[in-house]
PDB file of N, CA and C in Angstrom:
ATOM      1  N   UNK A   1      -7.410  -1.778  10.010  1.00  0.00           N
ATOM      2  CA  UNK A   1      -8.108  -1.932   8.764  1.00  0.00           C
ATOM      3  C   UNK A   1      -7.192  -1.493   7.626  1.00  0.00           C
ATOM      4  N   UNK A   2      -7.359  -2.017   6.543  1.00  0.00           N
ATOM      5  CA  UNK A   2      -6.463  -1.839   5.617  1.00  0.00           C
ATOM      6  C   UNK A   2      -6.987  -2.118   3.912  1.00  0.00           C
ATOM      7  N   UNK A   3      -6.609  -1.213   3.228  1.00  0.00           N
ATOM      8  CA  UNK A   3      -7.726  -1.050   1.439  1.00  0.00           C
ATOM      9  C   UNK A   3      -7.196  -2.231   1.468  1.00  0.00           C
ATOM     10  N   UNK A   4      -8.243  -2.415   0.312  1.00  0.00           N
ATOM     11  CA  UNK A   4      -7.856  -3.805   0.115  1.00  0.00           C
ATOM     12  C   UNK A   4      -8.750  -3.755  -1.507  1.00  0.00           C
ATOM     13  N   UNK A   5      -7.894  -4.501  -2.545  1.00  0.00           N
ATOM     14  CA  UNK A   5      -8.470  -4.470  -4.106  1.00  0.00           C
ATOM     15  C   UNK A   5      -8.495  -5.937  -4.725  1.00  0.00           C
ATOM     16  N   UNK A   6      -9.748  -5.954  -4.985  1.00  0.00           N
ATOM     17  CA  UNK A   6     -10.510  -7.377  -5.151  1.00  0.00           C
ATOM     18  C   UNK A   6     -10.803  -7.267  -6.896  1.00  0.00           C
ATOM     19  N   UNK A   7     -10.061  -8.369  -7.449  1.00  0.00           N
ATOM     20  CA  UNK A   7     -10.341  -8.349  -9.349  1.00  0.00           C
ATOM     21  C   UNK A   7     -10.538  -9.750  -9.422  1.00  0.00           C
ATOM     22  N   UNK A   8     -11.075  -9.873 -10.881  1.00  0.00           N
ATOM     23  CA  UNK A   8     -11.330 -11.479 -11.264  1.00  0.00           C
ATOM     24  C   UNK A   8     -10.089 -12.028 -11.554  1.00  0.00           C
ATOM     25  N   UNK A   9      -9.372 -13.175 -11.324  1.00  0.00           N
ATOM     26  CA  UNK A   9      -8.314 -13.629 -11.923  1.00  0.00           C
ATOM     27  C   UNK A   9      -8.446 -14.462 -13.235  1.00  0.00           C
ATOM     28  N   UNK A  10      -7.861 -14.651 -14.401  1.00  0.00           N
ATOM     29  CA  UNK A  10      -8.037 -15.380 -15.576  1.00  0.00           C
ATOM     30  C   UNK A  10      -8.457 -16.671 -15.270  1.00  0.00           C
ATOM     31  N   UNK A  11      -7.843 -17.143 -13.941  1.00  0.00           N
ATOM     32  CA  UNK A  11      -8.724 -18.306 -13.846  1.00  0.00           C
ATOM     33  C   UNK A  11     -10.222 -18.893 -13.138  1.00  0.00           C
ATOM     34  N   UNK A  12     -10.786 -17.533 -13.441  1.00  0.00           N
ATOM     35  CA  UNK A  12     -12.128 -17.855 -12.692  1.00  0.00           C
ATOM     36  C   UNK A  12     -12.072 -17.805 -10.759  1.00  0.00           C
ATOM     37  N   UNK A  13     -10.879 -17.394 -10.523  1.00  0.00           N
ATOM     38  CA  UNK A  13     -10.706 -17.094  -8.977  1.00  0.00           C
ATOM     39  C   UNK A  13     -10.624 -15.583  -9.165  1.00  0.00           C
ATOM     40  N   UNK A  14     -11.176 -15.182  -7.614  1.00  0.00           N
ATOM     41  CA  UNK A  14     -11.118 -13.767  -7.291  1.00  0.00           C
ATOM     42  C   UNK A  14      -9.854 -13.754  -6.755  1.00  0.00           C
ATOM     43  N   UNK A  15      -8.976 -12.473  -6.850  1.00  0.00           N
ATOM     44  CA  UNK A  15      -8.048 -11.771  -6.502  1.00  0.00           C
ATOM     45  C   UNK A  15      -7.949 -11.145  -5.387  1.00  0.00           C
ATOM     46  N   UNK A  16      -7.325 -10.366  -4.742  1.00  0.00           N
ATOM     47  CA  UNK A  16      -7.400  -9.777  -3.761  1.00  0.00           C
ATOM     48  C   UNK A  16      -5.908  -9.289  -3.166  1.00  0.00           C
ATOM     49  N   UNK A  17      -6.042  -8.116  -2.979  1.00  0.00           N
ATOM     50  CA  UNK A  17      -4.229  -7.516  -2.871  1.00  0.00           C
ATOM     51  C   UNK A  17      -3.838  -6.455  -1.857  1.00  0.00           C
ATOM     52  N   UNK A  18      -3.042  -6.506  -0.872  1.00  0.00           N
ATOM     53  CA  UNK A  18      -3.419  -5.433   0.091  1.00  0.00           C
ATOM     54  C   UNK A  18      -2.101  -4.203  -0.927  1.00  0.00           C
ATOM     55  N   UNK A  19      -2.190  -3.124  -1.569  1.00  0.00           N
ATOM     56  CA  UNK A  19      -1.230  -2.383  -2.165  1.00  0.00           C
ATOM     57  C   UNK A  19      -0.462  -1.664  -0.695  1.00  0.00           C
ATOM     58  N   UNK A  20      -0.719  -1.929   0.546  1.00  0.00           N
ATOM     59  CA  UNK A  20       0.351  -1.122   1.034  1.00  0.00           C
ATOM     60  C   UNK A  20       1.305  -2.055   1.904  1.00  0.00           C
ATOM     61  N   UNK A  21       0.410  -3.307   1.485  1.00  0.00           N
ATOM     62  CA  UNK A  21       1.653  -4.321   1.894  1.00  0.00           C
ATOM     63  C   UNK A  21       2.045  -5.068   0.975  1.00  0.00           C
ATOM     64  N   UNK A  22       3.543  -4.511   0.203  1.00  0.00           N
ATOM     65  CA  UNK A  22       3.855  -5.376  -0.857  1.00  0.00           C
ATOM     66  C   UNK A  22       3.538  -6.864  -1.232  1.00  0.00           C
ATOM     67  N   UNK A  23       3.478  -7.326  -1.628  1.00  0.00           N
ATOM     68  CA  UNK A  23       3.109  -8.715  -1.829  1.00  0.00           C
ATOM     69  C   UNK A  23       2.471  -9.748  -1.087  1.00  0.00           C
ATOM     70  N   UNK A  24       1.376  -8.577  -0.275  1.00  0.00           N
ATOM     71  CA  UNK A  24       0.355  -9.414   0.321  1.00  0.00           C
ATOM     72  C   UNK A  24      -1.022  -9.618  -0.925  1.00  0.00           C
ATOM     73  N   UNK A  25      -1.044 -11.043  -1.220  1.00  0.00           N
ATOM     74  CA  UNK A  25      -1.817 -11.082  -2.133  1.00  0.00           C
ATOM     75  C   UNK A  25      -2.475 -12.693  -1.782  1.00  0.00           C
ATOM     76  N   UNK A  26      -3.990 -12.535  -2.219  1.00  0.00           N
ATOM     77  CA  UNK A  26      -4.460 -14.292  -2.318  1.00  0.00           C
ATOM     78  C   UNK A  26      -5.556 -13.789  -3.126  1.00  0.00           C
ATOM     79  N   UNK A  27      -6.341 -15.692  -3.080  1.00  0.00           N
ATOM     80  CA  UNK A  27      -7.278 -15.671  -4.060  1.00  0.00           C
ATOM     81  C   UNK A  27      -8.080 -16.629  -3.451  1.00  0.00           C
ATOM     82  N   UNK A  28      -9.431 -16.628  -3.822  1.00  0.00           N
ATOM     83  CA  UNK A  28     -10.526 -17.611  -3.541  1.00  0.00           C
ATOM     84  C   UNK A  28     -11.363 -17.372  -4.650  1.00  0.00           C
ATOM     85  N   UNK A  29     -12.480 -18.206  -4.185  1.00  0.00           N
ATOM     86  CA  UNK A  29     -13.331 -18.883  -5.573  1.00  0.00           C
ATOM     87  C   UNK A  29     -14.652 -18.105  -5.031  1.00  0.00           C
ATOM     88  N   UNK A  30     -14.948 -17.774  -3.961  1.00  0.00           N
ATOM     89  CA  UNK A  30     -15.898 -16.887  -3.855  1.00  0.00           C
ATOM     90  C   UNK A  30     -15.145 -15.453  -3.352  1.00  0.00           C
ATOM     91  N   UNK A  31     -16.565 -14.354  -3.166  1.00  0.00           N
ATOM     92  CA  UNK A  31     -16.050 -13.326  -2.742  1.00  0.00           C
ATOM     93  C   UNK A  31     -15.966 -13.004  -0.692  1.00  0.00           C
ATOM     94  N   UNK A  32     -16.682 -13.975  -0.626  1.00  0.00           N
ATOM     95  CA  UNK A  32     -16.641 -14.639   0.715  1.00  0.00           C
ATOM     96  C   UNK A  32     -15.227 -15.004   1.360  1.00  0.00           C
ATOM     97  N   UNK A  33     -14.754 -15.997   0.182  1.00  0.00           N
ATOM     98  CA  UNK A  33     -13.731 -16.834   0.958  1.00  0.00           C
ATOM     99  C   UNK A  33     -11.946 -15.872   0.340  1.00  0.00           C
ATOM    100  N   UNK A  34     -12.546 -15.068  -0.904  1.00  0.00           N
ATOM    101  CA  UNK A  34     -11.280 -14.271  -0.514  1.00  0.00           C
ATOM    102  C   UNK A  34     -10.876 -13.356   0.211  1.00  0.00           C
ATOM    103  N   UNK A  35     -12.066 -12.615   0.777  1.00  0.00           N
ATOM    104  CA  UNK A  35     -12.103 -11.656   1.986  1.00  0.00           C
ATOM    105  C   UNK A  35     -11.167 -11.877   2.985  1.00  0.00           C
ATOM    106  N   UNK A  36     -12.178 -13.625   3.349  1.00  0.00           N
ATOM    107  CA  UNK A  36     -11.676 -14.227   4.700  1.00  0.00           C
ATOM    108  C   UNK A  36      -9.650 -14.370   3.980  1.00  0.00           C
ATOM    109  N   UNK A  37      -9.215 -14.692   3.078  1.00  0.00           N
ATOM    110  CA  UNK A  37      -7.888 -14.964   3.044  1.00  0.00           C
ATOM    111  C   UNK A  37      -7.430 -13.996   3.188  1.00  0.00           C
ATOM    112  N   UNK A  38      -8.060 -13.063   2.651  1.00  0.00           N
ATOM    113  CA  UNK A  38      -6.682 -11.693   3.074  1.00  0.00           C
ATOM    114  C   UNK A  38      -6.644 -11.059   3.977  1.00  0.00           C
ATOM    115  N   UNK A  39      -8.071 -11.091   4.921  1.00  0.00           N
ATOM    116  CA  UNK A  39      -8.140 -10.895   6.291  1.00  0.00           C
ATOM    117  C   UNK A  39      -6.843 -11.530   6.559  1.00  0.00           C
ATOM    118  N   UNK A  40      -6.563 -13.173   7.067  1.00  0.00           N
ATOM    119  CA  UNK A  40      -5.928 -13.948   7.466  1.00  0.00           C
ATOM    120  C   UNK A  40      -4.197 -13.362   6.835  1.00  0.00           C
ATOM    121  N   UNK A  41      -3.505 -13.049   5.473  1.00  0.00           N
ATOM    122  CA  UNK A  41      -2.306 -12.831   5.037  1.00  0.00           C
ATOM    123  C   UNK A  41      -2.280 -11.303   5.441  1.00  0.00           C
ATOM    124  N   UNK A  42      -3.333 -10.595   5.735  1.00  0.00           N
ATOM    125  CA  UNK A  42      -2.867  -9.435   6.342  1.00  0.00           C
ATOM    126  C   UNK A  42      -2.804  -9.614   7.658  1.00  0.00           C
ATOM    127  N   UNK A  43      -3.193 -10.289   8.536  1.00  0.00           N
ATOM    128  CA  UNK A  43      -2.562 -10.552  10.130  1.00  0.00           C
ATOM    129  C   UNK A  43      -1.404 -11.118   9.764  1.00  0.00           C
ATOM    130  N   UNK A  44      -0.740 -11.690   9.611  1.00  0.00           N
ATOM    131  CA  UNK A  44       0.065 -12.725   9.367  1.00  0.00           C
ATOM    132  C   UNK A  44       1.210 -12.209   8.374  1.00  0.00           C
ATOM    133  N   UNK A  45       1.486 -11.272   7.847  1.00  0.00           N
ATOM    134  CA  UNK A  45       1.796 -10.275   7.111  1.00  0.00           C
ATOM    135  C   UNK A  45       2.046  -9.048   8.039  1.00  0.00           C
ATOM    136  N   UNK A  46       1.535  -8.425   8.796  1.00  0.00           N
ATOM    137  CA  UNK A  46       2.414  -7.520  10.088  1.00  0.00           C
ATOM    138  C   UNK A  46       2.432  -8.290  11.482  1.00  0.00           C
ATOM    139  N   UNK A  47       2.028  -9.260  11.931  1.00  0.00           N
ATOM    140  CA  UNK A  47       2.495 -10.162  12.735  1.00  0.00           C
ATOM    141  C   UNK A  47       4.052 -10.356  12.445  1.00  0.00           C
ATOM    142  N   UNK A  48       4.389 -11.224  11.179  1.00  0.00           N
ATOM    143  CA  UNK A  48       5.743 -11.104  10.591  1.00  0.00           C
ATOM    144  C   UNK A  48       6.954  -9.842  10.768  1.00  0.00           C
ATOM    145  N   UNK A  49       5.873  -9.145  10.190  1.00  0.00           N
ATOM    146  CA  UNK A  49       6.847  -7.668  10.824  1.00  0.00           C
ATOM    147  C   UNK A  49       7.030  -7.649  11.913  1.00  0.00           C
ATOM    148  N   UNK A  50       6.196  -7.238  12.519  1.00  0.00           N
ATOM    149  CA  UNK A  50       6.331  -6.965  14.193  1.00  0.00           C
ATOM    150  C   UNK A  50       7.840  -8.195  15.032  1.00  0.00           C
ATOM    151  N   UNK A  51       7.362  -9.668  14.665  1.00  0.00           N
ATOM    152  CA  UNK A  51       8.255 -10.478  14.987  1.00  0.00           C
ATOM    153  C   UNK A  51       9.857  -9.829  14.573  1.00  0.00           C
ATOM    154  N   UNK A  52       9.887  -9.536  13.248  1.00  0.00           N
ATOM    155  CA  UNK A  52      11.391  -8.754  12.809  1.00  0.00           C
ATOM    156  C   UNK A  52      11.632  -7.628  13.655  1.00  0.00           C
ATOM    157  N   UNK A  53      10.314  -7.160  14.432  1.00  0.00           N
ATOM    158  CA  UNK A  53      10.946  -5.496  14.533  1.00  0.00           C
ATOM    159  C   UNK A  53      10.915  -4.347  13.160  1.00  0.00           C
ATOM    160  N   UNK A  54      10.297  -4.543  11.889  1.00  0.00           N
ATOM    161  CA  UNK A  54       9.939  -3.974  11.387  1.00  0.00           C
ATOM    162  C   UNK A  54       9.021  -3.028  11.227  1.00  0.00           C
ATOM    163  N   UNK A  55       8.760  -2.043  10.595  1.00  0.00           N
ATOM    164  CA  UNK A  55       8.071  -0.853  10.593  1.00  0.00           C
ATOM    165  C   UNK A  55       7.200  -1.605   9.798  1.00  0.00           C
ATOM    166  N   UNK A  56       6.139  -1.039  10.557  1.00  0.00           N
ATOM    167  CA  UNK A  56       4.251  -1.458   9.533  1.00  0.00           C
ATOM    168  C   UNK A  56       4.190  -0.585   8.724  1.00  0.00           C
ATOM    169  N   UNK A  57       4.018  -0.420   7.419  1.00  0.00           N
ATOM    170  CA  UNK A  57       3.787   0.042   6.169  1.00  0.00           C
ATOM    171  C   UNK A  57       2.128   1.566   6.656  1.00  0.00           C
ATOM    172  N   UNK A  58       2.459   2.392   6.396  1.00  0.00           N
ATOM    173  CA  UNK A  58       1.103   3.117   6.627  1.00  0.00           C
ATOM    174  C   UNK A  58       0.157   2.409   5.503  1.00  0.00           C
ATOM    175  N   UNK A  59      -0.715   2.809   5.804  1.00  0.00           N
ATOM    176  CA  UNK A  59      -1.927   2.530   4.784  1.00  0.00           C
ATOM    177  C   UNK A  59      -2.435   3.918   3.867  1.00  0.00           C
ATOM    178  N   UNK A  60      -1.898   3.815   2.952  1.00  0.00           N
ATOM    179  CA  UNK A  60      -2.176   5.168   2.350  1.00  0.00           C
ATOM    180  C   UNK A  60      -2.528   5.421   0.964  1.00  0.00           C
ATOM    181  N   UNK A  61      -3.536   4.242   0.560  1.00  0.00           N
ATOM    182  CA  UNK A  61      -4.163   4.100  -0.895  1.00  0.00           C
ATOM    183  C   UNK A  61      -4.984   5.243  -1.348  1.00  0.00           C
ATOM    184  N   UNK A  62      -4.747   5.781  -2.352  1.00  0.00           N
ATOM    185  CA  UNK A  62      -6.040   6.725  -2.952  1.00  0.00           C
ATOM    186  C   UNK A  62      -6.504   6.045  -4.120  1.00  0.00           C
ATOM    187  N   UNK A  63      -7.959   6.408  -4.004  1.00  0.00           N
ATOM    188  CA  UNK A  63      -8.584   5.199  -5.304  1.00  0.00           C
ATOM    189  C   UNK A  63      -9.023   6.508  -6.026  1.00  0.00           C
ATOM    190  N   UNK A  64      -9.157   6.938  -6.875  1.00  0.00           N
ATOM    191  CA  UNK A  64      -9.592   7.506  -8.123  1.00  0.00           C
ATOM    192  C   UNK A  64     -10.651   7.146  -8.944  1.00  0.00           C
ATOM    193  N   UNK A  65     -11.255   7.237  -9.553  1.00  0.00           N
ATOM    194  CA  UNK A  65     -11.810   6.803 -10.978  1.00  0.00           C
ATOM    195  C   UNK A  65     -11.571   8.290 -12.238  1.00  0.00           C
ATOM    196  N   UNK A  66     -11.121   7.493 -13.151  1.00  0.00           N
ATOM    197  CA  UNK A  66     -11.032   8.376 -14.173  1.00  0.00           C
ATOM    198  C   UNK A  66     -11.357   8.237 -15.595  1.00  0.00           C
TER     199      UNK A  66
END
């Protein structure tokens, strides 16, 4: 499991960004179907690693409000 931060994009698509995996990022038009994408670019996103032999990123977001 992995945080995961969901915003509106300017173009009327939702956002969605995993911050501890650099530039794992997508978007959909519901909040449904961007879930399901970043589910999908975060397998596929340490799958990748793993194939390199790379180290998986910890997951280590702190959310705040201030």
């Amino acid at each position: 499991m992995r945080q995961v931060i969901i915003y509106s994009g300017e173009d009327g698509y939702l956002i969605a960004e995993c911050p501890s995996l650099p530039g794992c990022i997508t978007q959909g038009k519901t909040k449904e179907a961007v879930i399901d994408n970043i589910k999908e670019a975060i397998e596929l996103y340490i799958e990748t690693l793993l194939e390199r032999n790379a180290a998986v990123p910890e997951d280590t977001l702190e959310v705040l409000q201030v």
